[in-house]
PDB file of N, CA and C in Angstrom:
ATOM      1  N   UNK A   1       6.928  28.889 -12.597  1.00  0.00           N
ATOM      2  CA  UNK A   1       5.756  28.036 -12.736  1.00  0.00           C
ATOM      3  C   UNK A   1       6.142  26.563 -12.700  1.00  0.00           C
ATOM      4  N   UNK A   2       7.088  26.010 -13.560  1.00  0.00           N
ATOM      5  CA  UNK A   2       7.802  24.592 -13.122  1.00  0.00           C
ATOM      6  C   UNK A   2       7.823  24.119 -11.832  1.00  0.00           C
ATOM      7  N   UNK A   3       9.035  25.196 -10.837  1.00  0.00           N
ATOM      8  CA  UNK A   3       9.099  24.728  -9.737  1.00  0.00           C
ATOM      9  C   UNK A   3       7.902  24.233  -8.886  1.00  0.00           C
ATOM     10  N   UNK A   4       6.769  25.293  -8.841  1.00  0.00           N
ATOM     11  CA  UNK A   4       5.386  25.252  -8.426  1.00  0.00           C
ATOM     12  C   UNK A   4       4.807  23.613  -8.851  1.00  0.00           C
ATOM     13  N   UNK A   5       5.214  23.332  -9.900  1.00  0.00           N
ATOM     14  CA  UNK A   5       4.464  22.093 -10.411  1.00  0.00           C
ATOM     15  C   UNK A   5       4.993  20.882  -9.836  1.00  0.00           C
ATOM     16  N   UNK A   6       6.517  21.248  -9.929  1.00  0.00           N
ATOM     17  CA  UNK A   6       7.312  20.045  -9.448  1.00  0.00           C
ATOM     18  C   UNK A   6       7.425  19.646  -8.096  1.00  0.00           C
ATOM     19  N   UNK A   7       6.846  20.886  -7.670  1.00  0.00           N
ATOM     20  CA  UNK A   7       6.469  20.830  -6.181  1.00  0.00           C
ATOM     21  C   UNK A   7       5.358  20.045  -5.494  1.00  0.00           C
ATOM     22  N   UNK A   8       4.282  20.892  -6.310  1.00  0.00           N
ATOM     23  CA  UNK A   8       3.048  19.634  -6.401  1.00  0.00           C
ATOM     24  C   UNK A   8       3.131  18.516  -6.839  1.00  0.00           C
ATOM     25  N   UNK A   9       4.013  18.041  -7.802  1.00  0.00           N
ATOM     26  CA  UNK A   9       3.577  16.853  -8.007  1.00  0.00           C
ATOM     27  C   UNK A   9       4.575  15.862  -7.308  1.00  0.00           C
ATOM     28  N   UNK A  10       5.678  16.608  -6.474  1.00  0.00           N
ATOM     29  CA  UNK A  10       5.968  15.939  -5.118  1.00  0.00           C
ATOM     30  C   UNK A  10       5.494  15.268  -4.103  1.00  0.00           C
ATOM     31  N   UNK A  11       4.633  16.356  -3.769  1.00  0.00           N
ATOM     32  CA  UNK A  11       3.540  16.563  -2.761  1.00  0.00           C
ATOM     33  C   UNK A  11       2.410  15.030  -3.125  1.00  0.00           C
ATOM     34  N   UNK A  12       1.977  15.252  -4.157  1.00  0.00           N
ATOM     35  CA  UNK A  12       0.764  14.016  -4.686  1.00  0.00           C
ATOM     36  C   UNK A  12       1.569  12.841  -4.892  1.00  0.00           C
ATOM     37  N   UNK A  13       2.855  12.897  -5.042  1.00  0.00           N
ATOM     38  CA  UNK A  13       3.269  11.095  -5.247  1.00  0.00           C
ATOM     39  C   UNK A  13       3.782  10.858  -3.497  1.00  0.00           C
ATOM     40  N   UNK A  14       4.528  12.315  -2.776  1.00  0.00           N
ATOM     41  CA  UNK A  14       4.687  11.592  -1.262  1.00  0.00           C
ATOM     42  C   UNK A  14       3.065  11.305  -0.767  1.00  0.00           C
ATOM     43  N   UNK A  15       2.111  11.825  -0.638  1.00  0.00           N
ATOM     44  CA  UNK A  15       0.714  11.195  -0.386  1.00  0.00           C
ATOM     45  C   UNK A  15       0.731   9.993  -0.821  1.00  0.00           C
ATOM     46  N   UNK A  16       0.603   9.907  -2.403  1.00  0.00           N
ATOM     47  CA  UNK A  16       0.713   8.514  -2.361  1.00  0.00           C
ATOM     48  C   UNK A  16       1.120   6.993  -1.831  1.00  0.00           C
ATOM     49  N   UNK A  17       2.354   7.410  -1.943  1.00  0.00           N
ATOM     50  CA  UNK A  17       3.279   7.021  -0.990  1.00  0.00           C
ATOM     51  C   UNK A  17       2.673   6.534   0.072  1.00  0.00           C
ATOM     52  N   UNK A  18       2.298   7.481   0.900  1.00  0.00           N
ATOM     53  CA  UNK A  18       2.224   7.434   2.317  1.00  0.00           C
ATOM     54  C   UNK A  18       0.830   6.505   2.028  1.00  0.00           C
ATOM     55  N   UNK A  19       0.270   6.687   1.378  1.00  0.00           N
ATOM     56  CA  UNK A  19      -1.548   5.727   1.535  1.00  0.00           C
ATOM     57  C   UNK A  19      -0.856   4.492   1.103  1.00  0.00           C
ATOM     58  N   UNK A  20      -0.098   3.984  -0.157  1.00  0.00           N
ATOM     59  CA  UNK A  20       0.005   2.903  -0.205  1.00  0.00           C
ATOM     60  C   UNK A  20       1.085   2.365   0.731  1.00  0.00           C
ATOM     61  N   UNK A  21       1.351   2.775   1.713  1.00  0.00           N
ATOM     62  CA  UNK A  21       1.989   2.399   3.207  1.00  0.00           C
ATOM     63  C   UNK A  21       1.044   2.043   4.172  1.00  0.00           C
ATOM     64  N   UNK A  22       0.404   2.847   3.940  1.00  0.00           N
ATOM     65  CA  UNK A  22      -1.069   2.086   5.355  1.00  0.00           C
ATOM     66  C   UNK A  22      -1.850   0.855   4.360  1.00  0.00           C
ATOM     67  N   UNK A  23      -1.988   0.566   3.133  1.00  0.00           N
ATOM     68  CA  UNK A  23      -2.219  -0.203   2.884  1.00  0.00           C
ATOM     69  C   UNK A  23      -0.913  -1.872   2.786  1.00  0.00           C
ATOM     70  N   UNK A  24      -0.376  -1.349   2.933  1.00  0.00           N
ATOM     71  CA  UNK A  24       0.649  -2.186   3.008  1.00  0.00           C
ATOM     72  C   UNK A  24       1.051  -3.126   4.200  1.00  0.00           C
ATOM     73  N   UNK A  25       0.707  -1.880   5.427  1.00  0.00           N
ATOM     74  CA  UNK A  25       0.813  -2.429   6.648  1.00  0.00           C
ATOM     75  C   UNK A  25      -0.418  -2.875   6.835  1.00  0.00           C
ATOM     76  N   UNK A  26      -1.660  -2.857   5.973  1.00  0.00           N
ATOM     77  CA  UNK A  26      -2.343  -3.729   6.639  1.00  0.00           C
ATOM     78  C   UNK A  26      -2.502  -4.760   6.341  1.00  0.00           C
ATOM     79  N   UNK A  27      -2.105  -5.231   4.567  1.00  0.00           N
ATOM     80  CA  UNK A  27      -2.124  -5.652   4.569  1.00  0.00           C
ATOM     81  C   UNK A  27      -0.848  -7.109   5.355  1.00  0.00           C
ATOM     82  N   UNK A  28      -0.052  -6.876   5.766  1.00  0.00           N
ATOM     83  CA  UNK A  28       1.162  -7.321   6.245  1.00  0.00           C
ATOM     84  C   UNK A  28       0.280  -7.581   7.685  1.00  0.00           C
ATOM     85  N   UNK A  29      -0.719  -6.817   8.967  1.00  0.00           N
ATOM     86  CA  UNK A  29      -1.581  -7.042   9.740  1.00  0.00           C
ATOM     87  C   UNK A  29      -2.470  -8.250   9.293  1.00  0.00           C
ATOM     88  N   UNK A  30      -2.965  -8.217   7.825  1.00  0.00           N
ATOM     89  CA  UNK A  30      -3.706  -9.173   7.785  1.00  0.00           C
ATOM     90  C   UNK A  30      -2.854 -10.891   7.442  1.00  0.00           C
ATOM     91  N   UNK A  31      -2.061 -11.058   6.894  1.00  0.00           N
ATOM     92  CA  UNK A  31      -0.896 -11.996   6.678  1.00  0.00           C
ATOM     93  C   UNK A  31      -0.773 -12.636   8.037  1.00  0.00           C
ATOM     94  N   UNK A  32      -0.521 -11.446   9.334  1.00  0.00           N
ATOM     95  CA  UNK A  32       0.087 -11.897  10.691  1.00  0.00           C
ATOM     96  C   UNK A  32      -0.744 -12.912  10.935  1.00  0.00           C
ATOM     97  N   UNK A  33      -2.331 -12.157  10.965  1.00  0.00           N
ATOM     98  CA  UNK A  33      -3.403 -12.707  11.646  1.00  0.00           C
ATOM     99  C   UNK A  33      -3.478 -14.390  10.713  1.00  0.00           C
ATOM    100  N   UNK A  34      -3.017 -14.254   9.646  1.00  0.00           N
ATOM    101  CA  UNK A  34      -3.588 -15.881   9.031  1.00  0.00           C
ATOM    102  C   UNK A  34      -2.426 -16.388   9.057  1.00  0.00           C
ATOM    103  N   UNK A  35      -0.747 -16.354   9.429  1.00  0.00           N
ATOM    104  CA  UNK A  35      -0.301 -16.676   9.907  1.00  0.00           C
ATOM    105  C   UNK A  35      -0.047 -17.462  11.317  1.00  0.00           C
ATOM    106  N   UNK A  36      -0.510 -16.072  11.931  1.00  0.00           N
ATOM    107  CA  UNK A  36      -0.549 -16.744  13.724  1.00  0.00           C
ATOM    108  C   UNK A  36      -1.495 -17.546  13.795  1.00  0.00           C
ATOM    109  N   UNK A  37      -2.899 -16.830  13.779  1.00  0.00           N
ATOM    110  CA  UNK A  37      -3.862 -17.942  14.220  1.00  0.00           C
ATOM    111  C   UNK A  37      -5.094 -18.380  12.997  1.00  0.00           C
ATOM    112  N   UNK A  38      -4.561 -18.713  12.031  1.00  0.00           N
ATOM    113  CA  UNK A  38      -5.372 -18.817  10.824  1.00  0.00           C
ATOM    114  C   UNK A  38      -6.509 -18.320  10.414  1.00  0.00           C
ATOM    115  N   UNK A  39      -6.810 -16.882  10.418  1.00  0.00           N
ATOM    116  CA  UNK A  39      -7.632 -16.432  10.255  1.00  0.00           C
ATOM    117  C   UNK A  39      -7.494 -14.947   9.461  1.00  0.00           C
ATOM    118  N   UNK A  40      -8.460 -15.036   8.744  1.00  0.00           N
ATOM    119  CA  UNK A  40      -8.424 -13.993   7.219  1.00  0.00           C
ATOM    120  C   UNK A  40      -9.408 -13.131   7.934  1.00  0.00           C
ATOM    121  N   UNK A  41      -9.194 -11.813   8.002  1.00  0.00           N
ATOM    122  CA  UNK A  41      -9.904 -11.054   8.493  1.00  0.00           C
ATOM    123  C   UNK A  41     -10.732 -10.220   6.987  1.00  0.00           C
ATOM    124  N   UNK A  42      -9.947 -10.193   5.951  1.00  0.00           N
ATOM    125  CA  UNK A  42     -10.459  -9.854   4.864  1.00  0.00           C
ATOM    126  C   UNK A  42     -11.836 -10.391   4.518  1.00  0.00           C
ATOM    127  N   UNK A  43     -11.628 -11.706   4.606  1.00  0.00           N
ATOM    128  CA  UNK A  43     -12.871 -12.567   4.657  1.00  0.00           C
ATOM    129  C   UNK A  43     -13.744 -12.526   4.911  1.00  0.00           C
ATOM    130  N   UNK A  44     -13.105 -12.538   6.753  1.00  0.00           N
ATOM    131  CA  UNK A  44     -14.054 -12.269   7.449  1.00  0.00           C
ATOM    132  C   UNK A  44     -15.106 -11.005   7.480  1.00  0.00           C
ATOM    133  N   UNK A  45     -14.401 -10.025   7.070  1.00  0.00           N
ATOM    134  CA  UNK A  45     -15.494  -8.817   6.771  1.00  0.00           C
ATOM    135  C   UNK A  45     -15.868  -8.891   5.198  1.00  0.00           C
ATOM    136  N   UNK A  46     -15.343  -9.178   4.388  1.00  0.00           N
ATOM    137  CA  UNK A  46     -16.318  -8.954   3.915  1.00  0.00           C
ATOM    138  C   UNK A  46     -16.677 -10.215   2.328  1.00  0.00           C
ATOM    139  N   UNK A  47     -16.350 -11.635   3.501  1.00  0.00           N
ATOM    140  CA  UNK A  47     -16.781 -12.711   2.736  1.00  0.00           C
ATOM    141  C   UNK A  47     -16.065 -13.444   1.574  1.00  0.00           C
ATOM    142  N   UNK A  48     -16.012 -14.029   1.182  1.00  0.00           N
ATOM    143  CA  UNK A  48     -15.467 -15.008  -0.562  1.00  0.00           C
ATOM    144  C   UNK A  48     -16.456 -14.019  -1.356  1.00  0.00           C
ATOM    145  N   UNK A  49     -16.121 -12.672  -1.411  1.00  0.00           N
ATOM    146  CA  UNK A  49     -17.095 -11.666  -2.312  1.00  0.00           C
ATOM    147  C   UNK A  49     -15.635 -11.153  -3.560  1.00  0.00           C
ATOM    148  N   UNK A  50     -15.915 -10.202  -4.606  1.00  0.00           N
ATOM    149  CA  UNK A  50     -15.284  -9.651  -5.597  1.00  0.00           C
ATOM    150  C   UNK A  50     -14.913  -8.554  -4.855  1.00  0.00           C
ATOM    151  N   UNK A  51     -15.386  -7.824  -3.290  1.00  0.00           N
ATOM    152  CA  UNK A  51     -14.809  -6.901  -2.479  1.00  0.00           C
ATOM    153  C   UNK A  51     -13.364  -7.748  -1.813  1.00  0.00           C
ATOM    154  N   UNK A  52     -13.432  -8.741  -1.375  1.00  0.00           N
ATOM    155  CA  UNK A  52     -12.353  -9.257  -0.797  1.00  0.00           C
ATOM    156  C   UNK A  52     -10.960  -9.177  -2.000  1.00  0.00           C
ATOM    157  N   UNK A  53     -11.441  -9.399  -3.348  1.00  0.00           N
ATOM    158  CA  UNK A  53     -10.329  -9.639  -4.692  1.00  0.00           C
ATOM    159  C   UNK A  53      -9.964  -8.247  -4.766  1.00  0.00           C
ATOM    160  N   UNK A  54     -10.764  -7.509  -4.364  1.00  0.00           N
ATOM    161  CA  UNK A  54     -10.091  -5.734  -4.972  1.00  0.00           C
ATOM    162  C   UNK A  54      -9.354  -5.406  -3.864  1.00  0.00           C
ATOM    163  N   UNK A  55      -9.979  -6.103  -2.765  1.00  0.00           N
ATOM    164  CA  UNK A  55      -8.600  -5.443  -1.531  1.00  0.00           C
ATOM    165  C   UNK A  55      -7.873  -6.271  -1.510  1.00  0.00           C
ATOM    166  N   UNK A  56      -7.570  -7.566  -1.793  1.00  0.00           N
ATOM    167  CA  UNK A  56      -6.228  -8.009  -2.275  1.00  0.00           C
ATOM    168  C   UNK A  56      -5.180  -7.525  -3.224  1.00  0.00           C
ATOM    169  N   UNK A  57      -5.850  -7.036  -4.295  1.00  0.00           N
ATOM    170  CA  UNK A  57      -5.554  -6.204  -5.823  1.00  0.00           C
ATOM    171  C   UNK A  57      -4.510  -4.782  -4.933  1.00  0.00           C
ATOM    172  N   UNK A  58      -5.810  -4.472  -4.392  1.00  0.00           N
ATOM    173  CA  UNK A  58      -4.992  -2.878  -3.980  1.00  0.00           C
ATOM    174  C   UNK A  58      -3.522  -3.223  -3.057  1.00  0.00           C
ATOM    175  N   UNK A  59      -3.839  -4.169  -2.486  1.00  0.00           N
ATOM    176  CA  UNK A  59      -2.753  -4.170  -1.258  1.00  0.00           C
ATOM    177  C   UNK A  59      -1.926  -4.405  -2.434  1.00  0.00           C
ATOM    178  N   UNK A  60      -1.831  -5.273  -2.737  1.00  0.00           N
ATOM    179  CA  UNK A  60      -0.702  -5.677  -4.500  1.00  0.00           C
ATOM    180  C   UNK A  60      -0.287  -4.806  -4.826  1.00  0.00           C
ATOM    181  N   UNK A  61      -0.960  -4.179  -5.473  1.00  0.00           N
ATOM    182  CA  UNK A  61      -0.911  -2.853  -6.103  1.00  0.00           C
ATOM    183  C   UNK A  61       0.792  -1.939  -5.206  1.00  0.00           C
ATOM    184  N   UNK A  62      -0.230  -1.755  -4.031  1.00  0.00           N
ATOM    185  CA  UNK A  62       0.555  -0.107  -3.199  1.00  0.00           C
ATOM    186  C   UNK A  62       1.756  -0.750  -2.614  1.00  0.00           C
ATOM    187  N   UNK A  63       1.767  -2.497  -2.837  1.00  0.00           N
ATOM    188  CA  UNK A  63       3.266  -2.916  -2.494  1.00  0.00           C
ATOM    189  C   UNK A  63       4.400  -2.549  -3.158  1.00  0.00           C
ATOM    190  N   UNK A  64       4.040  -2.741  -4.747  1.00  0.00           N
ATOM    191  CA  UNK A  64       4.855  -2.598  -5.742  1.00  0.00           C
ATOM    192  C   UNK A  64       5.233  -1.009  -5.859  1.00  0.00           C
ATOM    193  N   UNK A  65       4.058  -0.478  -5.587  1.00  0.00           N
ATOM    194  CA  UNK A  65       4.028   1.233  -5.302  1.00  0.00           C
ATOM    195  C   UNK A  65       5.469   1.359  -4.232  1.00  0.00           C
ATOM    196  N   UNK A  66       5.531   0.948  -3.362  1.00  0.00           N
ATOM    197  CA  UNK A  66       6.193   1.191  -2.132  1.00  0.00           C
ATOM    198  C   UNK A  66       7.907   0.348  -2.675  1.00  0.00           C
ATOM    199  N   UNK A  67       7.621  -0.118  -3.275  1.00  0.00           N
ATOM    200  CA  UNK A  67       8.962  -0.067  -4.030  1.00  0.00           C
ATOM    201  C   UNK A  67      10.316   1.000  -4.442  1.00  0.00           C
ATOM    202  N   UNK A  68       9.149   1.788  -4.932  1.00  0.00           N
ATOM    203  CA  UNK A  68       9.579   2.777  -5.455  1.00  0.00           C
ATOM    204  C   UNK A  68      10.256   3.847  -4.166  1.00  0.00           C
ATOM    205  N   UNK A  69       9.697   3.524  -3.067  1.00  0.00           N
ATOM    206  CA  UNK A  69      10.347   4.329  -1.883  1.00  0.00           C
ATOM    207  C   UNK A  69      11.472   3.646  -1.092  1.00  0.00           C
ATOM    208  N   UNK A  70      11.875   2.253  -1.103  1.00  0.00           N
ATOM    209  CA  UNK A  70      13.362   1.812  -0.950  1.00  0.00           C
ATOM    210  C   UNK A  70      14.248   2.223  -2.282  1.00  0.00           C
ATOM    211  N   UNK A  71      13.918   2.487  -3.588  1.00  0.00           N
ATOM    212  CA  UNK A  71      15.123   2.768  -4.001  1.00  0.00           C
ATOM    213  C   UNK A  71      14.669   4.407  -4.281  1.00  0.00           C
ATOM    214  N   UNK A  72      14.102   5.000  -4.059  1.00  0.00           N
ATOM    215  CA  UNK A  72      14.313   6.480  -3.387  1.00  0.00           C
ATOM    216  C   UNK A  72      15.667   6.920  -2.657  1.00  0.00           C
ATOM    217  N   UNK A  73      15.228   6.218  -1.348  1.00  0.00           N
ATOM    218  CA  UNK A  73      16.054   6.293  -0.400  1.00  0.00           C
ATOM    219  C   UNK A  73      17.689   5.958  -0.823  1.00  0.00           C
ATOM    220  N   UNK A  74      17.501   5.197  -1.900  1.00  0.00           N
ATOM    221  CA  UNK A  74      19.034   4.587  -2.144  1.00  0.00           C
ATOM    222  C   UNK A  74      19.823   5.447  -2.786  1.00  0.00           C
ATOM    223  N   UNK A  75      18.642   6.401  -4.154  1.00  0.00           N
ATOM    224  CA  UNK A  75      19.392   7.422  -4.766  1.00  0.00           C
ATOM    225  C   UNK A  75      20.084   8.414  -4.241  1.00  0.00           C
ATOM    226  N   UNK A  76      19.023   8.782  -2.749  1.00  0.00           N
ATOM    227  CA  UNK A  76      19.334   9.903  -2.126  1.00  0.00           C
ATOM    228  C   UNK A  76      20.652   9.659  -1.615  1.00  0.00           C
ATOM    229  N   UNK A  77      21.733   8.855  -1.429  1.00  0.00           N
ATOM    230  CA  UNK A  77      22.493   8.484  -0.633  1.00  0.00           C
ATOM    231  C   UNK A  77      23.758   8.819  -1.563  1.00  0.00           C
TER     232      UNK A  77
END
């Protein structure tokens, strides 16, 4: 029954993982865009609103998340 669990709860942190990676890259997509040609696409969809602060928050968030998968990789070694 352990193994079963430890299995799953493999399974739900690599998901994780993997979502706060597409959030990551987008947000890193959105950086490019106000980099290259100064423009916030966050914004732009969806305004100087408290929606624009939570998808800043999250991208934050699943960066620090994604942390946790460079020194993964390091243990494994």
């Amino acid at each position: 029954m352990s193994k079963i669990r430890n299995d799953r709860k493999d399974e739900i942190m690599e998901a994780l993982q993997k979502v706060c990676l597409v959030f990551t890259i987008i947000g890193a997509i959105v950086w490019g865009l106000i980099g290259f040609f100064d423009f916030n696409l966050v914004e732009w969809i969806f305004g100087d609103s408290i929606i624009s602060r939570i998808v800043y928050i999250i991208v934050g968030i699943c960066g620090l998340i994604n942390i946790g998968i460079l020194f993964n990789h390091i243990d494994t070694k």
